[in-house]
Protein backbone atom coordinates (compact mmCIF):
# COMPACT_ATOMS: atom_id res chain seq x y z
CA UNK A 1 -38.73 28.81 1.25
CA UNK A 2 -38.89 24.90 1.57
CA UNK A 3 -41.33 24.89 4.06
CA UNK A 4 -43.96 26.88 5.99
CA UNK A 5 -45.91 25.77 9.07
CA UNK A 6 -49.62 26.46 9.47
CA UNK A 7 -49.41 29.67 11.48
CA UNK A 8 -46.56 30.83 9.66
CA UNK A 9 -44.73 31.13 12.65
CA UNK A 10 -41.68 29.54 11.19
CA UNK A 11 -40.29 28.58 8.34
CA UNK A 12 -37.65 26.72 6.28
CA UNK A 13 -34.74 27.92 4.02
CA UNK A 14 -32.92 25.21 1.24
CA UNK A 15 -34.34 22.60 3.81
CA UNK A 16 -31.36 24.03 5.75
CA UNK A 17 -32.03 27.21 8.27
CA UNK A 18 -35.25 27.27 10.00
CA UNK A 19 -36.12 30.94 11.36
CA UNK A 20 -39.31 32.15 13.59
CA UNK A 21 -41.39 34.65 12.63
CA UNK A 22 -42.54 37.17 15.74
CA UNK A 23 -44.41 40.36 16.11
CA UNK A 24 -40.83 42.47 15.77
CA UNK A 25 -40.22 40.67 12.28
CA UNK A 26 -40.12 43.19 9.66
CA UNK A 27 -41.43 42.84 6.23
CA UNK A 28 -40.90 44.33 3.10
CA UNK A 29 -43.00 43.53 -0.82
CA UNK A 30 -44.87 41.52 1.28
CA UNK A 31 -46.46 40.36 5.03
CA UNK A 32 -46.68 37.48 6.93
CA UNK A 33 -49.52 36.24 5.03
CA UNK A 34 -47.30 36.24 1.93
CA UNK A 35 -44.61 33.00 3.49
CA UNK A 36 -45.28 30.31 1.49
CA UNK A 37 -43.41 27.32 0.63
CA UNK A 38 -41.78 27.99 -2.94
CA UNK A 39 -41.14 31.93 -2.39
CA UNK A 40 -38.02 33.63 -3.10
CA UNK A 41 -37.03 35.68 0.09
CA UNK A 42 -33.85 37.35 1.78
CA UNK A 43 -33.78 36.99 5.47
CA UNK A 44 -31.91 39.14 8.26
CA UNK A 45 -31.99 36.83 11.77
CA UNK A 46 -30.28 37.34 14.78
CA UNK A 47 -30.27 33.74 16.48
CA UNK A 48 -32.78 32.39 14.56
CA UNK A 49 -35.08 35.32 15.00
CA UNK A 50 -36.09 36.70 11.39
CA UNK A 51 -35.45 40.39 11.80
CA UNK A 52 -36.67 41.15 8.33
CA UNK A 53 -37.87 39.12 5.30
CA UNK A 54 -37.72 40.44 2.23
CA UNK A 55 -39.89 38.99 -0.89
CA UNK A 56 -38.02 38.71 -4.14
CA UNK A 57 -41.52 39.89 -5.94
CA UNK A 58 -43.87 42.90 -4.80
CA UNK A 59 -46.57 41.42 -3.07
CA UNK A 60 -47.09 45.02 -1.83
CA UNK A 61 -49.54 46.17 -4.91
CA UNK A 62 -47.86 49.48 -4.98
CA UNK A 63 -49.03 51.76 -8.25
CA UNK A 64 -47.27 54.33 -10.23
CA UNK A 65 -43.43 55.03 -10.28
CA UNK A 66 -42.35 52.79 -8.00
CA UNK A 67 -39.49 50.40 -9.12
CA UNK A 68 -36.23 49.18 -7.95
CA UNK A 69 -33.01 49.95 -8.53
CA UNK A 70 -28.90 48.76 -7.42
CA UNK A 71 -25.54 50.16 -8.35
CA UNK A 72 -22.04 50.22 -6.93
CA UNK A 73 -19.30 52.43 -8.34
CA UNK A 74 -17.58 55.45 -5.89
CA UNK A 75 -19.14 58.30 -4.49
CA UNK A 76 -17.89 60.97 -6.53
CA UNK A 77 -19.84 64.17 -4.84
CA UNK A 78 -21.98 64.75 -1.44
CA UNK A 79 -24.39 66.75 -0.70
CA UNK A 80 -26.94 67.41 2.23
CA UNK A 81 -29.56 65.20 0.60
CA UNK A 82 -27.94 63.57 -2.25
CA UNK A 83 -24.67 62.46 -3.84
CA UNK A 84 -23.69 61.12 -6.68
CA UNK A 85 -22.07 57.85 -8.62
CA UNK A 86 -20.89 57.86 -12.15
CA UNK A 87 -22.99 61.05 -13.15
CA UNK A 88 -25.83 59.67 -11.39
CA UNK A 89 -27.71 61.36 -8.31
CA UNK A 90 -29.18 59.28 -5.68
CA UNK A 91 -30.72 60.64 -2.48
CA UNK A 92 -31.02 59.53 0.85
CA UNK A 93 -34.05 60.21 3.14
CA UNK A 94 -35.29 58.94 6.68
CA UNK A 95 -35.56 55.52 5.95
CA UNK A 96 -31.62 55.19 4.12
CA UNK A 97 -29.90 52.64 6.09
CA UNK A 98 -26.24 53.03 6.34
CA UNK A 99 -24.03 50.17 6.85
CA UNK A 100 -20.11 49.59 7.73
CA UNK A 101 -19.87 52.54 9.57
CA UNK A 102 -20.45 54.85 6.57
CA UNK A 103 -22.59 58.11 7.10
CA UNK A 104 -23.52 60.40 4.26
CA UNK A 105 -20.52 62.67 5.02
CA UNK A 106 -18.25 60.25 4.55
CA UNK A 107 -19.60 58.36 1.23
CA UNK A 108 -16.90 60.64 -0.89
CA UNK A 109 -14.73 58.78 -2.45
CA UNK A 110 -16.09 55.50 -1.17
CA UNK A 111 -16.63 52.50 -3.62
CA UNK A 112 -20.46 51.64 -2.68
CA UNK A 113 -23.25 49.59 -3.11
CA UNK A 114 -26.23 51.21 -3.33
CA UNK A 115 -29.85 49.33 -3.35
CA UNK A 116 -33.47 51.62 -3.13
CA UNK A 117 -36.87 53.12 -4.94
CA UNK A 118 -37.75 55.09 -7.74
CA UNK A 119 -40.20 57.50 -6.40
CA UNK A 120 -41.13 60.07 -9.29
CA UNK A 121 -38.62 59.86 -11.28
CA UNK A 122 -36.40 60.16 -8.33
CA UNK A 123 -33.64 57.51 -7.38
CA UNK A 124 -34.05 56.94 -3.35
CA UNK A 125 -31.55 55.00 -1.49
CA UNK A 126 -32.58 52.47 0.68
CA UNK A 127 -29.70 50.93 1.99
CA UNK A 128 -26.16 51.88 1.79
CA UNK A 129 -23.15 49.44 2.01
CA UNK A 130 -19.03 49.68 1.05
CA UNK A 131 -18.59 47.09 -1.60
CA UNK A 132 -15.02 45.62 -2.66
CA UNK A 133 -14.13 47.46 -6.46
C-alpha cells in the first residue's frame, strides 16, 4: 500500500489503483485497522470495491499449528473429504473455495493450484484453482 487515508476508507496500490474499503470488505491475517501505508496486501475488487484484502503477514495473532501452505501438481485421487497430489492429502472443508468451475468431484486428474492452513497437523485447503502445468 502507497497510501492510506485517515479513516481507512480507501487506499492506494503502487500509487496506481485506489480501492474503498466498506462494511462488505472481507479481511483475512488482518482488519481494517491493520491498512497502513507500506503493507504488503492482495486485493479482490469488483469496480473499485475491495471485496477482500489479504495481508501478506498474520496480523491475526493466531497460536499453535497454524501455518500456510501452496502446491500445484494433478489431482491424483478424490475422496468425500480429501484428495490427494503427489502422495500428499489435502482436505477441503466449508470454507474451500473452488474456482474455474472445478468442484471436488471433478479435481481428478486436474493440474491444480492449491493454497490453505495447517490445522493439527492437517493440510486444509482454502482455495482451489486449475493452474497451467
Amino acid at each position: 500500500m502507497t497510501w492510506v487515508n485517515s479513516d481507512k476508507s480507501q487506499f492506494e496500490l503502487n500509487a496506481r489503483g485506489r480501492f474503498i474499503v466498506n462494511s462488505q470488505t472481507r479481511f483475512e491475517d488482518g482488519s481494517k485497522v491493520n491498512l497502513v501505508a507500506g503493507e504488503l496486501v492482495e486485493v479482490t475488487a469488483v469496480n473499485g470495491v475491495a471485496k477482500e484484502i489479504e495481508f501478506e503477514r498474520d496480523f491475526g495473532g493466531e497460536t499453535g499449528n497454524w501455518h500456510e501452505f501452496e502446491r500445484e501438481g494433478y489431482v491424483s485421487s478424490v475422496s468425500y473429504d480429501h484428495f490427494m497430489i503427489a502422495g500428499e492429502t489435502f482436505y477441503v472443508d466449508a470454507y474451500t473455495e473452488f474456482e474455474d468451475n472445478l468442484t471436488l468431484e471433478t479435481l481428478n486428474g486436474v493440474y491444480i493450484d492449491v493454497e490453505g492452513v495447517i490445522i493439527d497437523g492437517k493440510k486444509v485447503a482454502r482455495e482451489i484453482e486449475r493452474e497451467d502445468d
